[in-house]
N, C-alpha and C. Protein backbone atom coordinates (compact mmCIF):
# COMPACT_ATOMS: atom_id res chain seq x y z
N UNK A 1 14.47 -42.19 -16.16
CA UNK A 1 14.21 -41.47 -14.93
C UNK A 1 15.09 -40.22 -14.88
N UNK A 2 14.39 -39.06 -14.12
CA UNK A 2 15.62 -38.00 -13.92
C UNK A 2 16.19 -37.69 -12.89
N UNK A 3 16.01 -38.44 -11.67
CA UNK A 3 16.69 -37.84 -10.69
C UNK A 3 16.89 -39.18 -9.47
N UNK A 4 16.11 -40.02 -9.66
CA UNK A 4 16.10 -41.39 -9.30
C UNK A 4 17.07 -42.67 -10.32
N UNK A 5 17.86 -43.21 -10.04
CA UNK A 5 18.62 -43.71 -10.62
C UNK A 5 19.14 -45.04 -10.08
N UNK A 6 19.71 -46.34 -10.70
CA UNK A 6 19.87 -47.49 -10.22
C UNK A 6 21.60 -47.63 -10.18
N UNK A 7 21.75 -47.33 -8.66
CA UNK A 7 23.06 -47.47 -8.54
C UNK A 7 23.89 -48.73 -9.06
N UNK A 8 25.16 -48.09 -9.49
CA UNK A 8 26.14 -48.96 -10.18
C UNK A 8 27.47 -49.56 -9.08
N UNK A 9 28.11 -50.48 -9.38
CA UNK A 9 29.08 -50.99 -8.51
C UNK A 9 28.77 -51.56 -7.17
N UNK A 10 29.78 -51.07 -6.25
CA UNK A 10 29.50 -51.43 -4.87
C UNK A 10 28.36 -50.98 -4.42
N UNK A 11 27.76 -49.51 -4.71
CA UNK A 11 26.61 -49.20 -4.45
C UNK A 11 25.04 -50.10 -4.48
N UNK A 12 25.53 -50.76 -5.01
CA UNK A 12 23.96 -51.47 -6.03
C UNK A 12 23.76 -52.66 -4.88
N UNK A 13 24.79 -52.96 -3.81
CA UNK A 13 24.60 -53.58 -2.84
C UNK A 13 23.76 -52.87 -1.46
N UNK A 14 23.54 -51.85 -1.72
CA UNK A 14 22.52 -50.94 -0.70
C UNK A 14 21.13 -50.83 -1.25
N UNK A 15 20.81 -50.54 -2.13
CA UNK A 15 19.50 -50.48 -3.04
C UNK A 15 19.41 -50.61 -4.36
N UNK A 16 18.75 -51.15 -4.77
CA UNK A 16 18.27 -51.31 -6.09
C UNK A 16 17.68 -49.74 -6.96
N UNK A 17 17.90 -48.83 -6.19
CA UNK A 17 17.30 -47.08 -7.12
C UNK A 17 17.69 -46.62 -5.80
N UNK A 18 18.42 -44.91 -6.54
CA UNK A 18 19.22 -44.29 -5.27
C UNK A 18 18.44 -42.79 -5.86
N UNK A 19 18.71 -42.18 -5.02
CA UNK A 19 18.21 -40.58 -5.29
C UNK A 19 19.41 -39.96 -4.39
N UNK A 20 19.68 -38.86 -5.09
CA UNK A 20 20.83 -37.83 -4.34
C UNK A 20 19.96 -36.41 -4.41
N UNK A 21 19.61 -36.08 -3.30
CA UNK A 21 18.90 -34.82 -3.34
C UNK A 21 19.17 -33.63 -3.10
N UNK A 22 20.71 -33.91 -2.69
CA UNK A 22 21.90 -32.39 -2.55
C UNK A 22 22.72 -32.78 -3.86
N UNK A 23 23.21 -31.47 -3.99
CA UNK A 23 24.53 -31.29 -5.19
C UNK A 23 25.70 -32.14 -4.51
N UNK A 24 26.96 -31.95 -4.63
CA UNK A 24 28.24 -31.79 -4.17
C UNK A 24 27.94 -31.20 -2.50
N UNK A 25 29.32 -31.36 -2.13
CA UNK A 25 29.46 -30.70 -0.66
C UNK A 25 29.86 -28.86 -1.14
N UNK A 26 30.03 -28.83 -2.55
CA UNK A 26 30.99 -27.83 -2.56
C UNK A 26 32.15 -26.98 -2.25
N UNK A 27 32.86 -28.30 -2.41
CA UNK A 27 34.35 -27.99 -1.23
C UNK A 27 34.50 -27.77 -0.28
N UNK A 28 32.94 -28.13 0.40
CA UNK A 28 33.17 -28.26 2.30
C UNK A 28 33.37 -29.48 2.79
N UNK A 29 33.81 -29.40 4.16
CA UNK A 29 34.31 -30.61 4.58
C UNK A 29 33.20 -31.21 5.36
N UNK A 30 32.97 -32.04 5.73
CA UNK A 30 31.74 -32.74 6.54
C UNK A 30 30.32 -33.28 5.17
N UNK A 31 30.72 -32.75 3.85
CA UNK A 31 29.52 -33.47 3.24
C UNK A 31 27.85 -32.39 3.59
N UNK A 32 28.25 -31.42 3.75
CA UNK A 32 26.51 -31.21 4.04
C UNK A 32 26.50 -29.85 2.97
N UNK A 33 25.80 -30.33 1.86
CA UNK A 33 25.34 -29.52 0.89
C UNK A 33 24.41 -28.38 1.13
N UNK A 34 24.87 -27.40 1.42
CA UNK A 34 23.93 -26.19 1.64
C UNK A 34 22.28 -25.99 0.98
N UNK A 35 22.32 -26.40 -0.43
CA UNK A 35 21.12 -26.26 -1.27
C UNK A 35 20.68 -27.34 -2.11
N UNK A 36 19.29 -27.92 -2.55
CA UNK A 36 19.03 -29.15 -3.12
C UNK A 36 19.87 -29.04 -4.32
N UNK A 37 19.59 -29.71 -4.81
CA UNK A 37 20.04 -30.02 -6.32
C UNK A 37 18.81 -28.84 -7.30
N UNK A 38 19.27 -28.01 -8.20
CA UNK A 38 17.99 -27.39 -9.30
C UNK A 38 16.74 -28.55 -9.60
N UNK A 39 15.73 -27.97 -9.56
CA UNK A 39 14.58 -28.71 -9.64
C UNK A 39 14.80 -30.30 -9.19
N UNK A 40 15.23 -30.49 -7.87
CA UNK A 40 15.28 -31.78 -7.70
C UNK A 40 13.87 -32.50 -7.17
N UNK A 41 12.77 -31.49 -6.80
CA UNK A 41 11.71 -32.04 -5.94
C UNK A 41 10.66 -32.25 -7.44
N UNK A 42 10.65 -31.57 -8.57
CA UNK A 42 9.52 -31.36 -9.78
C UNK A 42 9.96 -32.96 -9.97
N UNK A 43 11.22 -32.92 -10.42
CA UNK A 43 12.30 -34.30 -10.83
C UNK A 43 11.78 -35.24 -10.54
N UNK A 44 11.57 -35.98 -9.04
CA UNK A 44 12.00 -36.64 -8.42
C UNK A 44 9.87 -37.21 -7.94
N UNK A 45 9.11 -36.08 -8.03
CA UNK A 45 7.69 -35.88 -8.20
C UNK A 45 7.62 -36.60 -9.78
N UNK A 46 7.93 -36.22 -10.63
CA UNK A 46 8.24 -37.08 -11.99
C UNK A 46 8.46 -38.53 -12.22
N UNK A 47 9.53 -38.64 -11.44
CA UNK A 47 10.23 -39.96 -11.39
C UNK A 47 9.01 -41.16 -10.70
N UNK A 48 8.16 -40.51 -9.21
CA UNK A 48 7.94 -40.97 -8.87
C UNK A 48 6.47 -41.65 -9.33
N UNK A 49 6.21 -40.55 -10.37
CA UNK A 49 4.70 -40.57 -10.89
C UNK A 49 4.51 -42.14 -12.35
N UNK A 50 6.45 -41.44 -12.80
CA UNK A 50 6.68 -42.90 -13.65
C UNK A 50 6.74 -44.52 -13.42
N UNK A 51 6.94 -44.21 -11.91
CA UNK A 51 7.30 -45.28 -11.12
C UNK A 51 5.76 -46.18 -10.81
N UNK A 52 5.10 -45.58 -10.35
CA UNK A 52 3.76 -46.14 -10.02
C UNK A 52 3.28 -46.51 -11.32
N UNK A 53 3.11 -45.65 -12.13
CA UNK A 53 2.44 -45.75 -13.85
C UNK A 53 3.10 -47.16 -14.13
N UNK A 54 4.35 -47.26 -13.89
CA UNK A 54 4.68 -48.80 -14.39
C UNK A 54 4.89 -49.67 -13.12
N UNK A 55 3.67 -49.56 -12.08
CA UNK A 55 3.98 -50.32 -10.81
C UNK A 55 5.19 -51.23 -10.42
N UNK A 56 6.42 -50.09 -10.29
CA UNK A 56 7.69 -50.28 -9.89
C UNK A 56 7.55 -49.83 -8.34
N UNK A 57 7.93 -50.97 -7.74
CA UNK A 57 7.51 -50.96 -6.53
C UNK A 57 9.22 -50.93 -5.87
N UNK A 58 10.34 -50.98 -6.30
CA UNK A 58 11.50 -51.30 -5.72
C UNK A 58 11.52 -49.93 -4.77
N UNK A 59 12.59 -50.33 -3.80
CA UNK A 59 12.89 -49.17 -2.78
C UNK A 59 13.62 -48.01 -3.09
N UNK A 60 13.64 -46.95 -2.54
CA UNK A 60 14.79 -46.13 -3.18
C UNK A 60 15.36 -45.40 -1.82
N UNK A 61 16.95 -45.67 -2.19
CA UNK A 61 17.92 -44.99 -0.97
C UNK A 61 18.14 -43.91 -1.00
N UNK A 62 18.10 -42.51 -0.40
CA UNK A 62 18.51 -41.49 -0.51
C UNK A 62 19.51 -41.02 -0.12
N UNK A 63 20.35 -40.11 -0.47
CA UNK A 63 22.05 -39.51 0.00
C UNK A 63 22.88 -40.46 0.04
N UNK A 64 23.44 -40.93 -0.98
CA UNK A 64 24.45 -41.96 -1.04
C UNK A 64 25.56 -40.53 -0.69
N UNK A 65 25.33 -39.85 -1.05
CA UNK A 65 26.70 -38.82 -0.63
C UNK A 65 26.02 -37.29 0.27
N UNK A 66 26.64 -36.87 0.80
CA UNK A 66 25.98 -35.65 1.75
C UNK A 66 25.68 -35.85 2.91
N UNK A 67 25.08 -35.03 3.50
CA UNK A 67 24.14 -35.24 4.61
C UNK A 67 22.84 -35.21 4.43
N UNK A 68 21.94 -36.02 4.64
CA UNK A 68 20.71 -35.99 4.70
C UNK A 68 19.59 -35.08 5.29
N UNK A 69 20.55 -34.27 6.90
CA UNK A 69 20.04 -33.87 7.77
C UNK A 69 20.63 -33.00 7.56
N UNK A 70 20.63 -31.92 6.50
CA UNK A 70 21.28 -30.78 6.44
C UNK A 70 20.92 -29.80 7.50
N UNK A 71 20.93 -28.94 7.83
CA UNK A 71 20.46 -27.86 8.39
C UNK A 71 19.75 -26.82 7.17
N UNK A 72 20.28 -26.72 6.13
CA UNK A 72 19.17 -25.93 5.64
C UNK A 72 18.08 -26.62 4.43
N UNK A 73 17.41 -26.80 4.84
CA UNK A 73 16.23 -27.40 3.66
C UNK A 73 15.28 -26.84 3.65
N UNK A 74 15.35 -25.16 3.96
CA UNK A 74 14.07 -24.79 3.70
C UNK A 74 13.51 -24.58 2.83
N UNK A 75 14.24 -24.79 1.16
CA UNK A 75 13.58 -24.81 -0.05
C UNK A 75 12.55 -25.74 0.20
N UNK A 76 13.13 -27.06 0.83
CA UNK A 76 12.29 -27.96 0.59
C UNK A 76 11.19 -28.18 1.17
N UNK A 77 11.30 -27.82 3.02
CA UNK A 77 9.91 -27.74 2.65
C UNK A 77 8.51 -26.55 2.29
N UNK A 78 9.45 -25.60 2.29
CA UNK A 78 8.58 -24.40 1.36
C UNK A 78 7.60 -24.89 0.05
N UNK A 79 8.36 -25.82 -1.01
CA UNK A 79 8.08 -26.59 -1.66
C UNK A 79 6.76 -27.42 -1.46
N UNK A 80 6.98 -28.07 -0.85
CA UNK A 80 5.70 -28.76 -0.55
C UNK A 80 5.04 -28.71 0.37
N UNK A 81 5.11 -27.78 1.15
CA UNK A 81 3.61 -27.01 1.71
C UNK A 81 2.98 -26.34 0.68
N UNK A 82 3.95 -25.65 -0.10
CA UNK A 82 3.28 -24.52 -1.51
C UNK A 82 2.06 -26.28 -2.18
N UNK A 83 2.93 -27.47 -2.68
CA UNK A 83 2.26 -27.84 -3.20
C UNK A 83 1.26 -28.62 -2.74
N UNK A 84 1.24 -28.71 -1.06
CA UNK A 84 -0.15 -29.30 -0.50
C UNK A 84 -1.10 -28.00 -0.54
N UNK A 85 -0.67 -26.89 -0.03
CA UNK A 85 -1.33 -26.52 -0.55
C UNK A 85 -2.63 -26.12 -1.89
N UNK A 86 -1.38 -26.22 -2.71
CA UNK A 86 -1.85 -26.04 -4.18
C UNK A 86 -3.24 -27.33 -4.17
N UNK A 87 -2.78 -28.49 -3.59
CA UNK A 87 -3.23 -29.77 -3.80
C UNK A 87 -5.02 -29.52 -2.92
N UNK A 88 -4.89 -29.18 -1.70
CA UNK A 88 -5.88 -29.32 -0.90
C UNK A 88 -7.38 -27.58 -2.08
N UNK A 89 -6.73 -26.84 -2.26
CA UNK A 89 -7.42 -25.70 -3.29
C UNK A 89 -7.96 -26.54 -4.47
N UNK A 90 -7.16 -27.29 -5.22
CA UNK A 90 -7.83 -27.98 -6.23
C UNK A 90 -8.87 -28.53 -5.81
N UNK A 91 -8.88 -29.46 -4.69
CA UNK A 91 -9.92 -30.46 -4.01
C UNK A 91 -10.85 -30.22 -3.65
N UNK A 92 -11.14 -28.33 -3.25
CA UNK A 92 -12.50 -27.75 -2.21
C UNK A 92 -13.30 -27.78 -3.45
């Protein structure tokens, strides 16, 4: 997998597959990562496509570290409006 991963240690007591979808805090305090991770949504669209292909049905936790509720995610969803988009054009 590339961006979905099966947490190790104490972690592995929260979920069985974790995803981190921010970098680092980048030496800020409070944990809230300004920008996703590089190609974390293609990644993680990947991961998820492998996942079904081998009907892996386990759960997956997101932001073991960061904030979840960043304030800026507008890569993200720029991202996938671009690709519903893209998605609903293929379909007409």
């Amino acid at each position: 997998m590339r961006i979905i991963y099966e947490p190790k240690g104490w972690a592995a007591e929260y979920a069985s597959l974790a995803c981190n979808l921010y970098g680092d805090a980048n030496g800020k305090k409070g944990g809230c990562s300004p920008k996703p991770k590089p190609g974390v949504l293609e990644k993680l669209e990947l991961d998820a496509r492998d996942m079904a292909a081998n009907n892996d049905t386990r759960r997956i936790l997101y932001q073991f570290i960061g904030d979840p509720y960043c304030p800026n995610q507008d890569d993200m969803h720029e991202y996938w409006d671009k690709k519903d988009r893209e998605e609903r054009e293929d379909n007409e």
